[in-house]
N, C-alpha and C. Protein backbone atom coordinates (compact mmCIF):
# COMPACT_ATOMS: atom_id res chain seq x y z
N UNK A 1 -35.27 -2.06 -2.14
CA UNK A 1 -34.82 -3.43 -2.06
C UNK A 1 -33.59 -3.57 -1.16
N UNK A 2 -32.88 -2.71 -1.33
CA UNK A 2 -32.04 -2.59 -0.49
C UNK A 2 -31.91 -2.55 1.62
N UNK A 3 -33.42 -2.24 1.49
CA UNK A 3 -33.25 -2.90 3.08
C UNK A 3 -34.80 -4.22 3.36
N UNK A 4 -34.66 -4.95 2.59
CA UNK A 4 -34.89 -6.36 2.62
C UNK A 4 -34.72 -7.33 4.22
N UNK A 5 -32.86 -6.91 4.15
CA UNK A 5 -32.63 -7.90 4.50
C UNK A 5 -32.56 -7.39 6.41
N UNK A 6 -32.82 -6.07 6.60
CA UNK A 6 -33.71 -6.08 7.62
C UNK A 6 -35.02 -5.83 8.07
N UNK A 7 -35.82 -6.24 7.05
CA UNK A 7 -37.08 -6.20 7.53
C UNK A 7 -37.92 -8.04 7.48
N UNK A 8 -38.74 -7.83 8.28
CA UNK A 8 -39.33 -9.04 8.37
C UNK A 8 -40.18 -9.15 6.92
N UNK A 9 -40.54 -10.35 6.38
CA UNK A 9 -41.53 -10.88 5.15
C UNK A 9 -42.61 -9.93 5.06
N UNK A 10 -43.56 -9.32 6.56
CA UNK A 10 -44.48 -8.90 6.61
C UNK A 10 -44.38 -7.67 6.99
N UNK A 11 -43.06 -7.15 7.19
CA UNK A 11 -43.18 -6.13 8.18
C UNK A 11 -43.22 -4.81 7.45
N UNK A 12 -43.50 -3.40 7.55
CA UNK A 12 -43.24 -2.55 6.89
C UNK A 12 -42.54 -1.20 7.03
N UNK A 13 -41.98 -0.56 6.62
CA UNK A 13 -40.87 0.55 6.67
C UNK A 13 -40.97 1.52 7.57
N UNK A 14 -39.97 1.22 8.33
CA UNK A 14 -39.37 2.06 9.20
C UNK A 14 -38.98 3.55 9.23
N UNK A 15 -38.76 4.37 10.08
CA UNK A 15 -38.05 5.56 10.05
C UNK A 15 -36.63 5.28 9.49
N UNK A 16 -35.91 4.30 9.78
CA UNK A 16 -34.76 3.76 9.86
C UNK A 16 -34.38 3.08 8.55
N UNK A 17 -35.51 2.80 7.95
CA UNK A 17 -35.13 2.25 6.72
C UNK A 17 -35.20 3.60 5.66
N UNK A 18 -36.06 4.02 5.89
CA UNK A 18 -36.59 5.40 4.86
C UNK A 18 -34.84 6.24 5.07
N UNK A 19 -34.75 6.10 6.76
CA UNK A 19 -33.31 6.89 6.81
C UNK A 19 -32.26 6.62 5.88
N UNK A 20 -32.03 5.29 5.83
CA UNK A 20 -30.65 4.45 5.39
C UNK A 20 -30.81 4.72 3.76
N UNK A 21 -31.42 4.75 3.01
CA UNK A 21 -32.21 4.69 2.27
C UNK A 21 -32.30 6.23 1.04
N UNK A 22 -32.53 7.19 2.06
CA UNK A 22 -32.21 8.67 1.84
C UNK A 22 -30.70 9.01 1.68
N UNK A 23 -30.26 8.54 3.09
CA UNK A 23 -28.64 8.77 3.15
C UNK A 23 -27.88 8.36 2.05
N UNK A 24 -28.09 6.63 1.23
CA UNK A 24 -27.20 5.91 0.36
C UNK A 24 -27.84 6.84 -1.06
N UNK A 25 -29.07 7.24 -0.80
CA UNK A 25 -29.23 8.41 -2.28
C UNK A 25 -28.34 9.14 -2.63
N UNK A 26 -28.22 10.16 -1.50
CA UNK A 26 -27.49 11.08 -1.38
C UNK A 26 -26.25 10.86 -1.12
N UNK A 27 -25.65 9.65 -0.84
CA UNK A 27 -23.88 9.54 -0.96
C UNK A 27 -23.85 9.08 -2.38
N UNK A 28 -24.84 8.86 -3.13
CA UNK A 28 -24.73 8.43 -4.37
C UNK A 28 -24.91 9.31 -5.30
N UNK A 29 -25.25 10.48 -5.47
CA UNK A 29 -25.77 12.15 -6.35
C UNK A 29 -27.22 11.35 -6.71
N UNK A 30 -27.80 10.47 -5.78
CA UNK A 30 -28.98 9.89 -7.03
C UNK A 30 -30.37 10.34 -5.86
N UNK A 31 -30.55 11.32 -4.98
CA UNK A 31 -31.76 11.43 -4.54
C UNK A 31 -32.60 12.03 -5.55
N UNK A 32 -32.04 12.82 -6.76
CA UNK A 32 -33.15 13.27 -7.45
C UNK A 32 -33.78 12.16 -8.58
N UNK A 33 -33.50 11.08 -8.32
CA UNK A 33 -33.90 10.12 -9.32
C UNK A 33 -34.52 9.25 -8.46
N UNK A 34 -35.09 9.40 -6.95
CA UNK A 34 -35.85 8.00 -6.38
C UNK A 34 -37.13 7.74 -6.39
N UNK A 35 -37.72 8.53 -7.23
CA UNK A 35 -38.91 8.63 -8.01
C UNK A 35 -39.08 7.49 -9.09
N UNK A 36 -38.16 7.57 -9.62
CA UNK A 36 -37.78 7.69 -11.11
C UNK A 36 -37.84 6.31 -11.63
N UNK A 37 -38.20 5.62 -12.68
CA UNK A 37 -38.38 4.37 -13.29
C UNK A 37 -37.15 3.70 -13.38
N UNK A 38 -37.07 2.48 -13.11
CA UNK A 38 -36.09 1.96 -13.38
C UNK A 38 -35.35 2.00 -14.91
N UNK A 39 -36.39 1.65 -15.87
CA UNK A 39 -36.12 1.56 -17.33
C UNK A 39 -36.03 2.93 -17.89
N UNK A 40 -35.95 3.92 -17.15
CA UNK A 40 -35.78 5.66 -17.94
C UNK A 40 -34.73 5.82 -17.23
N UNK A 41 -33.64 5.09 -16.73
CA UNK A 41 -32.44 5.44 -16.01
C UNK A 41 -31.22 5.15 -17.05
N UNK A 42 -30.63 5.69 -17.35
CA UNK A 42 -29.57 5.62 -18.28
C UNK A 42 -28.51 4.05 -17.46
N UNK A 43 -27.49 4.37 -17.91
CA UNK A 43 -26.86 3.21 -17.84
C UNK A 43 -25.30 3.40 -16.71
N UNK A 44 -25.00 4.50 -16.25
CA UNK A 44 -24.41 5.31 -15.72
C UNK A 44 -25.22 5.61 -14.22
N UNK A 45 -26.93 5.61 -14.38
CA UNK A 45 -27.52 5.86 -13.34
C UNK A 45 -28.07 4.66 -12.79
N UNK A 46 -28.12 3.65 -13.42
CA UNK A 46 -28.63 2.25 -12.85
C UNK A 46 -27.18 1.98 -11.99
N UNK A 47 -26.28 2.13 -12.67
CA UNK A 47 -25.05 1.86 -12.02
C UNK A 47 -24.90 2.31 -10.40
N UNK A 48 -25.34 3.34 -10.57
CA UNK A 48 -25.06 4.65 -9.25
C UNK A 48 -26.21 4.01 -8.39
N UNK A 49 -27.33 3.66 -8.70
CA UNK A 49 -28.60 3.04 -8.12
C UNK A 49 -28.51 1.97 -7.28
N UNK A 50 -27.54 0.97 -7.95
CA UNK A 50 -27.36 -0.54 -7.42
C UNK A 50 -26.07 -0.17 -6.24
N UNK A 51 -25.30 1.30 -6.61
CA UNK A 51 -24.47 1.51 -5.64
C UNK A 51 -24.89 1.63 -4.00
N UNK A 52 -26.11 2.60 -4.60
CA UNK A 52 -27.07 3.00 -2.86
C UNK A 52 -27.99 2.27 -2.64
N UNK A 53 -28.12 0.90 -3.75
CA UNK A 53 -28.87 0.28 -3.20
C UNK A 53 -28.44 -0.46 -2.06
N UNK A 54 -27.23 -1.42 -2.46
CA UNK A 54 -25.44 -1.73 -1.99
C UNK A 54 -25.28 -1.02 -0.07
N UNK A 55 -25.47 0.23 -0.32
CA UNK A 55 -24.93 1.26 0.47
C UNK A 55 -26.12 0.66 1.85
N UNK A 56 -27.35 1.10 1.05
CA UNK A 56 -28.74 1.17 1.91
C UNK A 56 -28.74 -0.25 2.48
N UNK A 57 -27.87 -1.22 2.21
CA UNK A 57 -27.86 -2.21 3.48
C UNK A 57 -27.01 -2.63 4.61
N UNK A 58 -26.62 -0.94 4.65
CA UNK A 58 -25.70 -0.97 5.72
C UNK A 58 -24.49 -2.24 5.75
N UNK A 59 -23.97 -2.27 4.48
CA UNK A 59 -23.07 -3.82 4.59
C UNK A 59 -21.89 -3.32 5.33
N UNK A 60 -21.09 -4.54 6.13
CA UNK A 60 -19.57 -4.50 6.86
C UNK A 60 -19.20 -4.39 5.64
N UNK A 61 -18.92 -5.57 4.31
CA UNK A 61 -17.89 -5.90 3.55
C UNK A 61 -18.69 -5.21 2.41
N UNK A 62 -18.23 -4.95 1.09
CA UNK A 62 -18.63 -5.09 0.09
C UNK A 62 -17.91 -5.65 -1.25
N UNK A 63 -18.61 -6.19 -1.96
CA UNK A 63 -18.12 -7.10 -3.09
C UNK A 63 -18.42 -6.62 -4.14
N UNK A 64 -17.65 -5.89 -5.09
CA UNK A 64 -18.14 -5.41 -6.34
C UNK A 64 -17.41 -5.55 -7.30
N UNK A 65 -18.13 -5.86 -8.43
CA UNK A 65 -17.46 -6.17 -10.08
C UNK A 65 -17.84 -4.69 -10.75
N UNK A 66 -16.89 -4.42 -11.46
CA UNK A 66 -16.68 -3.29 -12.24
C UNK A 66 -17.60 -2.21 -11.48
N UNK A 67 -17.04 -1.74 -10.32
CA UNK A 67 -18.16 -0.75 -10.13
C UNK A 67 -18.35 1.03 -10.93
N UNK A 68 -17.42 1.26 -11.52
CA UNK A 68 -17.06 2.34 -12.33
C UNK A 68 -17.89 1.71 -13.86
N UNK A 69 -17.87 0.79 -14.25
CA UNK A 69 -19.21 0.59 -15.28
C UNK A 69 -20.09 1.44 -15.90
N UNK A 70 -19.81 2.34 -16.90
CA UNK A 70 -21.14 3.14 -17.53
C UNK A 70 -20.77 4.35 -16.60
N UNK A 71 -20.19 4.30 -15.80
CA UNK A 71 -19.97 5.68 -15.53
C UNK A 71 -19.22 6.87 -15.85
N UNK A 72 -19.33 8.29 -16.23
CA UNK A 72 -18.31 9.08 -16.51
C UNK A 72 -17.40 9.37 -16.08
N UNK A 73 -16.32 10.04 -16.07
CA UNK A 73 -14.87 10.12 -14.90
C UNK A 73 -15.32 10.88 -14.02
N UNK A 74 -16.25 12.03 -13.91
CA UNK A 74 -16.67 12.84 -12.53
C UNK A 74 -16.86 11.41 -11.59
N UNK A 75 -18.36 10.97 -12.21
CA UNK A 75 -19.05 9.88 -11.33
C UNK A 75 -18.15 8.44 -11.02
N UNK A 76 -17.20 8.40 -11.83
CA UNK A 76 -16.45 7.19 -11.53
C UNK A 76 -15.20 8.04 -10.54
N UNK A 77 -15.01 8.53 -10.56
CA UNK A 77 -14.36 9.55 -9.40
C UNK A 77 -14.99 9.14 -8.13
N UNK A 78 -15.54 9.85 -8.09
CA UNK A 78 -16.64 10.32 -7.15
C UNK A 78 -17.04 8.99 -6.49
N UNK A 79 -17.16 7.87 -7.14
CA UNK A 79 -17.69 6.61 -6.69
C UNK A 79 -16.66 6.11 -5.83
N UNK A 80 -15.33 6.25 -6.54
CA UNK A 80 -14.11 5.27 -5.78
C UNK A 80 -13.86 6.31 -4.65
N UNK A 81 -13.86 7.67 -4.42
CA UNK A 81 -13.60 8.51 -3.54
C UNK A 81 -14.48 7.51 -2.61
N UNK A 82 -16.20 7.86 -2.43
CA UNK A 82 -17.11 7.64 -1.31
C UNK A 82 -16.67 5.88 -1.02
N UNK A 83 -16.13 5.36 -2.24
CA UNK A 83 -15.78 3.23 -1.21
C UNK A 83 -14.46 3.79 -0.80
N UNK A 84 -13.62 4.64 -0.77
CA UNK A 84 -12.53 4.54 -0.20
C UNK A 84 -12.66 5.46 1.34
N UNK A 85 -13.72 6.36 1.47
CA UNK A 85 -14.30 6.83 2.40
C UNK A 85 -15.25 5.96 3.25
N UNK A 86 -15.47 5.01 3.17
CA UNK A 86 -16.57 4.61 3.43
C UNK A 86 -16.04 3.87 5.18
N UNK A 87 -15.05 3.31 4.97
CA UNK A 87 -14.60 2.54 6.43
C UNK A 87 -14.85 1.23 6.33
N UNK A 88 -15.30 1.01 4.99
CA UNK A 88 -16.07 -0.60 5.04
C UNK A 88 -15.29 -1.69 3.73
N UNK A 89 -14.61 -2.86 4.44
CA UNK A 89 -13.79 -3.55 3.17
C UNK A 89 -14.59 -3.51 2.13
N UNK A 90 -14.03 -3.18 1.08
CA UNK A 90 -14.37 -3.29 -0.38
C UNK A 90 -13.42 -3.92 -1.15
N UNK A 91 -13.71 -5.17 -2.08
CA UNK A 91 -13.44 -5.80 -2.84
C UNK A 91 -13.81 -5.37 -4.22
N UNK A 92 -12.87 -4.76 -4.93
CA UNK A 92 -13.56 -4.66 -6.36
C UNK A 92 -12.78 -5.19 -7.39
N UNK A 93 -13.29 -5.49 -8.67
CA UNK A 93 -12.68 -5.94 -9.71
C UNK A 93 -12.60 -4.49 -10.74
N UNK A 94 -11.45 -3.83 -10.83
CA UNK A 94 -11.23 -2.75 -11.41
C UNK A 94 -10.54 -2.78 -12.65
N UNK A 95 -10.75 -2.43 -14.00
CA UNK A 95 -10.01 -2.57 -14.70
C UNK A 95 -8.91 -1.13 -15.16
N UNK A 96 -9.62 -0.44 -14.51
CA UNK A 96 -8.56 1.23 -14.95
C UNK A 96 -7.89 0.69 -14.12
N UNK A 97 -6.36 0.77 -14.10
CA UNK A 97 -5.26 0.08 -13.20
C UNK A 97 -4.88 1.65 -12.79
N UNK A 98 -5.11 2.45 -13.04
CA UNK A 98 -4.67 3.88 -12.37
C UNK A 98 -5.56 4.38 -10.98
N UNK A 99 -6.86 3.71 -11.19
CA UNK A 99 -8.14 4.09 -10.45
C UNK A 99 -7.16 2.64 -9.47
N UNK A 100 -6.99 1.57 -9.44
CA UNK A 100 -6.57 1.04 -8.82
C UNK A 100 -5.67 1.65 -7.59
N UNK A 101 -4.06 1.86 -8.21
CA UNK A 101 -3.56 2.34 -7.78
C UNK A 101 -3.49 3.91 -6.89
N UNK A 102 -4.78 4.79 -7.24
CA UNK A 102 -4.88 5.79 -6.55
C UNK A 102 -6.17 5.62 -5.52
N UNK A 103 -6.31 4.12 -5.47
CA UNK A 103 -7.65 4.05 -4.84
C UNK A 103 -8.01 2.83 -3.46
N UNK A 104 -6.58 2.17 -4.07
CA UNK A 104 -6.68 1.04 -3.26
C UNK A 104 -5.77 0.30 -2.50
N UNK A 105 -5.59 -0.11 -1.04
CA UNK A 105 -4.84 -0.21 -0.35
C UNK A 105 -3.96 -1.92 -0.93
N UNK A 106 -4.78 -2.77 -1.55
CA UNK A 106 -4.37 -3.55 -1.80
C UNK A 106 -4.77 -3.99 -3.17
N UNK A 107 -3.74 -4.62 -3.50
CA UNK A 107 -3.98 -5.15 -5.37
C UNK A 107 -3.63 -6.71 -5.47
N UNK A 108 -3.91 -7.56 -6.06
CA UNK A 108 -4.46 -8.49 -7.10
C UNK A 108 -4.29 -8.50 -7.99
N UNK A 109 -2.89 -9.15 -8.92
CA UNK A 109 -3.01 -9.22 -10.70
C UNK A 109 -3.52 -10.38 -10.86
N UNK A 110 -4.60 -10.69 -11.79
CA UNK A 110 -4.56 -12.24 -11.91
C UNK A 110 -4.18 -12.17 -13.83
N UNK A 111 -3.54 -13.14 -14.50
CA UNK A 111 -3.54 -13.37 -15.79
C UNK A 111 -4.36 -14.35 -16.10
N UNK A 112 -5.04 -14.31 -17.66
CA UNK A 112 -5.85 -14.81 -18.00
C UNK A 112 -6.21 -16.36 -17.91
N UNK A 113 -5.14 -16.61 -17.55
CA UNK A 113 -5.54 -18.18 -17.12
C UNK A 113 -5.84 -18.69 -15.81
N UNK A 114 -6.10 -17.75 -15.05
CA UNK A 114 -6.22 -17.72 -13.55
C UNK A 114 -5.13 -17.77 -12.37
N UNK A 115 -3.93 -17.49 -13.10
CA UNK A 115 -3.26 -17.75 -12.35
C UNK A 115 -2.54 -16.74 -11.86
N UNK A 116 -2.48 -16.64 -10.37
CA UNK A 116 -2.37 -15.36 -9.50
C UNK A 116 -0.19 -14.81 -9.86
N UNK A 117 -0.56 -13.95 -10.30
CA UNK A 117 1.05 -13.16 -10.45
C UNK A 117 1.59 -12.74 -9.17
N UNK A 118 0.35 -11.32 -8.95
CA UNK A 118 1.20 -11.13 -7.41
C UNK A 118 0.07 -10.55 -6.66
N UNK A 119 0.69 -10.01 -5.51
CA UNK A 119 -0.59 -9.26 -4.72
C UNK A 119 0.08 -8.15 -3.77
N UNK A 120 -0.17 -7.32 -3.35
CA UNK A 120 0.10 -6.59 -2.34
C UNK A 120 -0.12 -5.16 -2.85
N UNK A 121 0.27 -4.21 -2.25
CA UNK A 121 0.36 -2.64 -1.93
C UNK A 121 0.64 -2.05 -3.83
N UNK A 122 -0.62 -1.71 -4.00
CA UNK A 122 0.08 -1.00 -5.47
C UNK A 122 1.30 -0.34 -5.80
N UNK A 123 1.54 0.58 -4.96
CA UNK A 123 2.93 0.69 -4.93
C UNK A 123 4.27 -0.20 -5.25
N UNK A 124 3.90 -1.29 -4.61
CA UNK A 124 5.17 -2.77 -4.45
C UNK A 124 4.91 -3.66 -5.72
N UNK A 125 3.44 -3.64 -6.44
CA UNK A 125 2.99 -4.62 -7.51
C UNK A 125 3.04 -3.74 -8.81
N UNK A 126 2.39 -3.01 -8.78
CA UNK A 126 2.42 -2.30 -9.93
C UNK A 126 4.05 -1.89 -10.77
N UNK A 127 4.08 -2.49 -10.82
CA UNK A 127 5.65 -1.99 -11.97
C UNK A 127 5.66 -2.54 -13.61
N UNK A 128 6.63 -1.98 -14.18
CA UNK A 128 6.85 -2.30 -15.44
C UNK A 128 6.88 -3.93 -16.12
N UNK A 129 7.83 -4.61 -14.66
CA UNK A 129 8.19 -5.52 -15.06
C UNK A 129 7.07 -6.39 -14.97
N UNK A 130 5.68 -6.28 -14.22
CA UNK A 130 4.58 -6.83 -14.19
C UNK A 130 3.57 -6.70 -15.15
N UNK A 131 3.60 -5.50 -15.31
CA UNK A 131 2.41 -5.17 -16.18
C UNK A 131 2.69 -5.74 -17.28
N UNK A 132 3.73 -5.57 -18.42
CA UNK A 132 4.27 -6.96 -19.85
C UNK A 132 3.17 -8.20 -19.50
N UNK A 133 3.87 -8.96 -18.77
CA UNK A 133 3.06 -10.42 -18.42
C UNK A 133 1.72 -10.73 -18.77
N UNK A 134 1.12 -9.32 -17.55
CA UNK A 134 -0.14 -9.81 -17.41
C UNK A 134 -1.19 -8.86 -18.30
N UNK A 135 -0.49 -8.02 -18.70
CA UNK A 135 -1.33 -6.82 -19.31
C UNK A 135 -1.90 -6.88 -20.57
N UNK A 136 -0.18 -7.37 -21.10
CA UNK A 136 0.56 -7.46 -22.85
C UNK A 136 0.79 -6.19 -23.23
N UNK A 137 1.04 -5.36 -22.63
CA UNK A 137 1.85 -3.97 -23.01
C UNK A 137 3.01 -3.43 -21.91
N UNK A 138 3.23 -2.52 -22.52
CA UNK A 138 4.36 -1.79 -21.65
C UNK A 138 3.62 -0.81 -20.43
N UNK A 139 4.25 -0.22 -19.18
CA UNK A 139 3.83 0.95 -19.00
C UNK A 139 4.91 1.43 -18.38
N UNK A 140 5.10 2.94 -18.71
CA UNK A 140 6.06 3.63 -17.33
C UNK A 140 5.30 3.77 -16.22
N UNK A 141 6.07 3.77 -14.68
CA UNK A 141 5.11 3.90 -13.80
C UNK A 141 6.01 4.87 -13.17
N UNK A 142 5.71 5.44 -12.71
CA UNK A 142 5.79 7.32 -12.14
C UNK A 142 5.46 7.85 -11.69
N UNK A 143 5.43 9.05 -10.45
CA UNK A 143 5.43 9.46 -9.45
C UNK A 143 4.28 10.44 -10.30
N UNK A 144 3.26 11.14 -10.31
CA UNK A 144 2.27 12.17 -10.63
C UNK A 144 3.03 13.46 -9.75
N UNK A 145 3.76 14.19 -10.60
CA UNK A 145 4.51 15.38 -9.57
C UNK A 145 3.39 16.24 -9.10
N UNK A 146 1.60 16.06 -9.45
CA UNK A 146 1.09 17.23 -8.71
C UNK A 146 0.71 16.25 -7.29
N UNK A 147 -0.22 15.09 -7.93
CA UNK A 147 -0.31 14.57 -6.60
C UNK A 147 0.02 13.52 -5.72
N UNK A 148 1.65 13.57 -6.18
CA UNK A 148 2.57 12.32 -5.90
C UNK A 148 1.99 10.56 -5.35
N UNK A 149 0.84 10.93 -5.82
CA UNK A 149 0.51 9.27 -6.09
C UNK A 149 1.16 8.86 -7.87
N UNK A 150 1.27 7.53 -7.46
CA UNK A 150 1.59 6.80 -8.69
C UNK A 150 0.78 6.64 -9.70
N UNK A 151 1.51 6.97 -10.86
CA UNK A 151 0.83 6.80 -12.42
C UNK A 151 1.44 6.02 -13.18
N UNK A 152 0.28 5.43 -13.81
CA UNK A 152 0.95 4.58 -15.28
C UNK A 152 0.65 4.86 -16.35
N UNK A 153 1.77 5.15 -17.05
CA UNK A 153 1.34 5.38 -18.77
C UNK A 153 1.42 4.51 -19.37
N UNK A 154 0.73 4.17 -19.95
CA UNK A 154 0.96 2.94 -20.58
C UNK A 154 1.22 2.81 -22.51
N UNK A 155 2.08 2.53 -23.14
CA UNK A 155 2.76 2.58 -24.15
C UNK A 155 2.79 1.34 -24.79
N UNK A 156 1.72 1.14 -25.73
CA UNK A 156 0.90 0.28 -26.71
C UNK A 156 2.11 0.21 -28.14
């Protein structure tokens, strides 16, 4: 389904589509499942599925809600690694604020009433004095001494 939106109503599959297609499998760990039923796919692998499906249309931008969803920390790893590899804007709605911050060039708090707090460079947004507001908890935020990206602990 994923390459739809270049093929004609009538037309039928390409070298090029079969290519695009193979490739978003395999940036996804999911070529050994393209056999495989939709409804015998766990919930972790539908996830990973709609990723290369996503992938397999060669998009400029991409737009994604919770894309770490049902996934384990390898595969939710692994997912934000290949959109931050990818070269292609990605928009996501993330709720691990750590996966945020080690993942993304730009951030977005919004609080529950829609109303925008702040925006910019995780680094510059992410602090203590923000997270209270919009979070309703505390966090320390801190340098990770192995891989000096920023961490938040957060203290409930």
């Amino acid at each position: 389904m994923g390459r739809t939106a270049h093929r004609g109503a009538w037309e039928g599959w390409r070298e090029a589509d079969f290519a695009a297609v193979s490739h978003a499998l395999a940036r996804t760990g999911m070529e050994d499942r393209a056999d495989q039923l939709w409804s015998t796919l766990s919930g972790g692998e539908k996830q990973r599925i709609q990723i290369a499906r996503a992938l397999a249309q060669e998009p400029s931008e991409l737009l994604l809600d919770e894309p770490t969803n049902h996934l384990d920390i390898r595969h939710q790893l692994d997912l934000l690694k290949l959109l931050r590899g990818l070269g292609t804007s990605c928009i996501a709605a993330l709720h691990d604020l750590n996966h945020a911050v080690a993942f993304c060039d730009g951030v977005v708090e919004i609080v529950k009433d829609g109303r925008l707090v702040a925006q910019g460079r995780p680094e510059e947004i992410m602090t203590a004095a923000l997270i209270r507001p919009v979070f309703g908890g505390s966090a320390c935020v801190c340098e990770d001494p192995k891989s000096g990206r920023l961490r938040l602990d957060f203290i409930w």
